[in-house]
C-alpha atoms as a PDB file:
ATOM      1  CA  UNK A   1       9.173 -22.789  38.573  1.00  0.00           C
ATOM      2  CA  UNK A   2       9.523 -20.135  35.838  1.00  0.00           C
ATOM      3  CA  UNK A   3      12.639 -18.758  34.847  1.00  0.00           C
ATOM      4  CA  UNK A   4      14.011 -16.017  36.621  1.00  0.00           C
ATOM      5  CA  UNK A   5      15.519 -12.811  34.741  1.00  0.00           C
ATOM      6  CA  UNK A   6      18.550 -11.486  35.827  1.00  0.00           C
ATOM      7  CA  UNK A   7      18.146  -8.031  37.606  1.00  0.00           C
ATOM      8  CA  UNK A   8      18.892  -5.435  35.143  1.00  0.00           C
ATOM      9  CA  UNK A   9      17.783  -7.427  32.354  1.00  0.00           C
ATOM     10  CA  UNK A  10      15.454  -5.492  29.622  1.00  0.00           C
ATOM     11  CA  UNK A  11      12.080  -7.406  29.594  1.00  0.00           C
ATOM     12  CA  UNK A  12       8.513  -7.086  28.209  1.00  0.00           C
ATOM     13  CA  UNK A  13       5.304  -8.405  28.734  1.00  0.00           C
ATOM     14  CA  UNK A  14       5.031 -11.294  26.314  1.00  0.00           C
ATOM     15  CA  UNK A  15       4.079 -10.694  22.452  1.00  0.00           C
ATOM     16  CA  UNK A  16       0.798 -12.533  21.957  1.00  0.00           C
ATOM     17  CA  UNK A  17      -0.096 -11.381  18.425  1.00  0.00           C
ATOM     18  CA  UNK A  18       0.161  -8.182  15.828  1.00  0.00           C
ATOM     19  CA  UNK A  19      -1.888  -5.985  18.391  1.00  0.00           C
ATOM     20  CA  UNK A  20       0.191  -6.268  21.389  1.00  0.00           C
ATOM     21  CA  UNK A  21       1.619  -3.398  22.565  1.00  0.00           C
ATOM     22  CA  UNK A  22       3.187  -4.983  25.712  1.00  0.00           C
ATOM     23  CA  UNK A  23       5.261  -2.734  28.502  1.00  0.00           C
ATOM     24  CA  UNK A  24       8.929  -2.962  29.171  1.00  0.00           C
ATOM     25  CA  UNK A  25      11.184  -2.537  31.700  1.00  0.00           C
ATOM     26  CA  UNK A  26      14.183  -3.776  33.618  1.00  0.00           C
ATOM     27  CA  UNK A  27      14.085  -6.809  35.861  1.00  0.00           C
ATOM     28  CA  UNK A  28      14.990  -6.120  39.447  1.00  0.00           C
ATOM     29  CA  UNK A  29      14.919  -8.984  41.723  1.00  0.00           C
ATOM     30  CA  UNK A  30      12.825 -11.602  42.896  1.00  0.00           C
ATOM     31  CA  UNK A  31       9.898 -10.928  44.848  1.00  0.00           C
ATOM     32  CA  UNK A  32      10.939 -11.163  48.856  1.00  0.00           C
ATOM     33  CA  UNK A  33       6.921 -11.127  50.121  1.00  0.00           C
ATOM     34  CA  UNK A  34       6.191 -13.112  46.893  1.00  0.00           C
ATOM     35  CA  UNK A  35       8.424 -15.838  46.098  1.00  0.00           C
ATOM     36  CA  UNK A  36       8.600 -17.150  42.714  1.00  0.00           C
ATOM     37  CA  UNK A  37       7.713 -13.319  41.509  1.00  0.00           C
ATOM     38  CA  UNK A  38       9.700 -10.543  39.911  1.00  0.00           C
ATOM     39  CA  UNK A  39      10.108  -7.411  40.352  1.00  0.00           C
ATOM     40  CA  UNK A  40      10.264  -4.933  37.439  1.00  0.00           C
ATOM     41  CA  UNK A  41      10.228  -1.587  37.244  1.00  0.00           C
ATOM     42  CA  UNK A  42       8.311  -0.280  33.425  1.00  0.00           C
ATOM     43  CA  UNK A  43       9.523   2.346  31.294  1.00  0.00           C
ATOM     44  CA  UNK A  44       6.162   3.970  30.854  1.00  0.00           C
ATOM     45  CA  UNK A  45       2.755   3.242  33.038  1.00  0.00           C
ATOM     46  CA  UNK A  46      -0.253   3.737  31.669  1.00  0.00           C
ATOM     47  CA  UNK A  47      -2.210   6.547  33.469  1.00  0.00           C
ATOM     48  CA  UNK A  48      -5.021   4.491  34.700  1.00  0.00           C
ATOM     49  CA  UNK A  49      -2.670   2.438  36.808  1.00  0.00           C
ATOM     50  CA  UNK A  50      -0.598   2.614  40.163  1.00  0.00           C
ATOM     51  CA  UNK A  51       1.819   5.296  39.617  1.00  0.00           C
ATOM     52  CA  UNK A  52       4.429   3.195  41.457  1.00  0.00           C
ATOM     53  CA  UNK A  53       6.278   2.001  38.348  1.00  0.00           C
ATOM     54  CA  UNK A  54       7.690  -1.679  39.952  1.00  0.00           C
ATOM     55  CA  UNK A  55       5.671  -4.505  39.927  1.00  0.00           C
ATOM     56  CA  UNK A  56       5.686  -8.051  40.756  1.00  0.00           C
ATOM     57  CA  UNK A  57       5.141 -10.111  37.891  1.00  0.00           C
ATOM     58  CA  UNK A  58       5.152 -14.503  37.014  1.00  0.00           C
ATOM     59  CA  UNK A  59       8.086 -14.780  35.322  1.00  0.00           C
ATOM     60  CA  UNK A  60       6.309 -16.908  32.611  1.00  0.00           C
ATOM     61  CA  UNK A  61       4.436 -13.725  31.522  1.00  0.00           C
ATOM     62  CA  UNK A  62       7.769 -11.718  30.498  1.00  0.00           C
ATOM     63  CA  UNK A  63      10.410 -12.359  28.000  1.00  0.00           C
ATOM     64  CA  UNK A  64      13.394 -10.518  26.943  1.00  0.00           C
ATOM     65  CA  UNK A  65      12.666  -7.333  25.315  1.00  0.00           C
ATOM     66  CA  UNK A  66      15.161  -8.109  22.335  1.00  0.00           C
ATOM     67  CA  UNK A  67      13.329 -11.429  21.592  1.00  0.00           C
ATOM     68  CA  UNK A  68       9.849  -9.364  22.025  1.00  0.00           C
ATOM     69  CA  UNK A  69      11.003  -6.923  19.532  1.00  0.00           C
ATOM     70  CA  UNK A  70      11.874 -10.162  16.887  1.00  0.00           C
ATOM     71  CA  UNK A  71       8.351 -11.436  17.739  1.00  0.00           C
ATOM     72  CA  UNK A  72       6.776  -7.819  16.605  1.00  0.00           C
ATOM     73  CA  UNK A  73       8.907  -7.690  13.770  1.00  0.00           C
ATOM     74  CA  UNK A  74       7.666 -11.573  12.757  1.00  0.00           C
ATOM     75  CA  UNK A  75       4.323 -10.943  13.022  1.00  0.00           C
ATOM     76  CA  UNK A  76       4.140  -7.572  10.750  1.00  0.00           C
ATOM     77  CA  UNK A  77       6.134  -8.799   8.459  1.00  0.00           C
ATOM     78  CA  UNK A  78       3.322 -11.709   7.972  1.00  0.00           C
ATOM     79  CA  UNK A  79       0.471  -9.148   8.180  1.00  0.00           C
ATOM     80  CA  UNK A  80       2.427  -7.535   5.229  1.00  0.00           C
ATOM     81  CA  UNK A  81       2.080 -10.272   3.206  1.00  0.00           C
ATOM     82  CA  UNK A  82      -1.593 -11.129   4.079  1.00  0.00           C
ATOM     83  CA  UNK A  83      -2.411  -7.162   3.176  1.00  0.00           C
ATOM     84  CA  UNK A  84      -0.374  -8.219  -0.011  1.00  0.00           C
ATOM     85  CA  UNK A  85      -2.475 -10.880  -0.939  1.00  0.00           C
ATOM     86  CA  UNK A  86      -5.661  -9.462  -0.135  1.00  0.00           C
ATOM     87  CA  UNK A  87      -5.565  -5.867  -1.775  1.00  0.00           C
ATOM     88  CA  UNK A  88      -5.292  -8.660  -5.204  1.00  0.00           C
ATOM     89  CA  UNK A  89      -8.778  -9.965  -4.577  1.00  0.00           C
ATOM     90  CA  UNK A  90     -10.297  -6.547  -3.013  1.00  0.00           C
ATOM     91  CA  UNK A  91      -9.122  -4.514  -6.149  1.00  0.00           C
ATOM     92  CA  UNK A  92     -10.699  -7.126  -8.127  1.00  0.00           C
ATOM     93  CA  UNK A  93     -13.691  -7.306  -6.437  1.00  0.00           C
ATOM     94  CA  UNK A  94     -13.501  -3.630  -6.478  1.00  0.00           C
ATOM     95  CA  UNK A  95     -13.344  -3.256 -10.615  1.00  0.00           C
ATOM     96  CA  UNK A  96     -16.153  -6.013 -10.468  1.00  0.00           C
ATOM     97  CA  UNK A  97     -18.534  -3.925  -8.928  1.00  0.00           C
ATOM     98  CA  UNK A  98     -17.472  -0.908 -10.942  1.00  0.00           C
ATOM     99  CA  UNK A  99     -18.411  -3.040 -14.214  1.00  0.00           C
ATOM    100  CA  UNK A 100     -21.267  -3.902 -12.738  1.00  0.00           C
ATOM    101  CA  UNK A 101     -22.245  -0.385 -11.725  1.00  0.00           C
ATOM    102  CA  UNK A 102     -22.030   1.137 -15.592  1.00  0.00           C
ATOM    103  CA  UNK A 103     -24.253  -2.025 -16.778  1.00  0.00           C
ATOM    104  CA  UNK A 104     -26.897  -0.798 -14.747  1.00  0.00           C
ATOM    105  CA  UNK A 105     -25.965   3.229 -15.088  1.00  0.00           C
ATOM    106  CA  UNK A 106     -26.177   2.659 -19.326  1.00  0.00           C
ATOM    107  CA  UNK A 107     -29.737   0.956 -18.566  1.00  0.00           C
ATOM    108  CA  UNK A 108     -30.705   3.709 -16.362  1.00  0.00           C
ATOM    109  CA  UNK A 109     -30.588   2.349 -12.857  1.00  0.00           C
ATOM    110  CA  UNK A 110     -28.397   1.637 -10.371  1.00  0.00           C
ATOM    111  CA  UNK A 111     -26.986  -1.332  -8.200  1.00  0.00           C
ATOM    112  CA  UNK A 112     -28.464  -0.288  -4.866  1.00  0.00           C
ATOM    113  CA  UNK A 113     -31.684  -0.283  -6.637  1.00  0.00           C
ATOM    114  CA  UNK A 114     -30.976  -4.092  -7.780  1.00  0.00           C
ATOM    115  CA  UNK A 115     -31.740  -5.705  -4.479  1.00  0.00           C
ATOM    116  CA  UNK A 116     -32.207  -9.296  -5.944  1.00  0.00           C
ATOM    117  CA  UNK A 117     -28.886  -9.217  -7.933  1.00  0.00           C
ATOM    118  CA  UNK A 118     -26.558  -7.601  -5.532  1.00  0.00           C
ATOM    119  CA  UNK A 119     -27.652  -9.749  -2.656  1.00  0.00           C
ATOM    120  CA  UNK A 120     -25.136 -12.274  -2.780  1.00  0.00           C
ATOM    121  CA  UNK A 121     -22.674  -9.417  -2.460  1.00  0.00           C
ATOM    122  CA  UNK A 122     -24.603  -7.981   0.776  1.00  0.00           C
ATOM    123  CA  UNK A 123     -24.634 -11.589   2.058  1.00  0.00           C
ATOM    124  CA  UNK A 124     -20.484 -12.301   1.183  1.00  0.00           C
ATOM    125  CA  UNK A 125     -19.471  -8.859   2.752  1.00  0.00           C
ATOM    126  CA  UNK A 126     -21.858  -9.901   6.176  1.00  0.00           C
ATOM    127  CA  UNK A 127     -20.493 -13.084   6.061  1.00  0.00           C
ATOM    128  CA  UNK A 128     -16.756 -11.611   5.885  1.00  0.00           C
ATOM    129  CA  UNK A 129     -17.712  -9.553   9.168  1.00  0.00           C
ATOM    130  CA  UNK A 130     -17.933  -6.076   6.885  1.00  0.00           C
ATOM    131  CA  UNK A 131     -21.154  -4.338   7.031  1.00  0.00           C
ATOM    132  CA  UNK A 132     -22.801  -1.058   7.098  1.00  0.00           C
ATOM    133  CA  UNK A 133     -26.152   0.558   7.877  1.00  0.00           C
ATOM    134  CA  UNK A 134     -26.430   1.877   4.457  1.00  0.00           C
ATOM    135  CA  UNK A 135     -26.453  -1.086   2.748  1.00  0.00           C
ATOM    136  CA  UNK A 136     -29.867  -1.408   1.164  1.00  0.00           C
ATOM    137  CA  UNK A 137     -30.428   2.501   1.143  1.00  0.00           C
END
């Protein structure tokens, strides 16, 4: 079996990645109806849900609300440095294309109108999972 929290212990839903926003709340006591689960009782519901703010919950999908917070902190502090190290090669790319873009303004046209030369561009930003309907335009 899972480990059990001791009531009044802060706890929140588990930290999965940078995008969970997991609820908190204090542990009450094990399920009676339920063995095995807990009861907790969330700060904040969201609206869509039961009003009734307790809960019965596996133990294995909670940990201690301090421990959460570390895990949040950990994985924004990482997503700092992967912005870091990204806005290097986008502002590159960036002045790249803004070379590019008076080369073909001081011979009188302009990228979008250089299909066959800027398509390895269109095809690296698809491929990247960045696209718009105005490429090609």
């Amino acid at each position: 079996m899972s480990k059990m929290f001791e009531p009044g212990t802060r706890v929140s839903e588990l930290v999965k990645d940078r995008h969970s926003r997991p609820r908190v709340g204090k542990a009450l006591n094990e399920s009676l109806d339920d063995p095995g689960l807990l009861l907790v009782e969330w700060d904040k519901r969201p609206y869509y849900e039961n009003k009734n703010p307790i809960v019965k919950i596996e133990p294995s999908k909670l940990m201690l609300e301090e421990e959460a917070d570390a895990k949040a902190t950990e994985y924004e502090l990482a997503f700092g440095r992967l912005e870091q190290e990204v806005a290097g090669k986008i502002r590159d790319a960036a002045t790249l294309i803004e070379e590019a873009s008076k080369i073909a303004s001081a011979n009188g046209e302009s990228l979008d109108q250089l299909h066959d030369v800027t398509g390895p561009l269109v095809h690296a930003m698809d491929a990247a999972g960045w696209n718009t309907s105005s490429w090609g335009c």
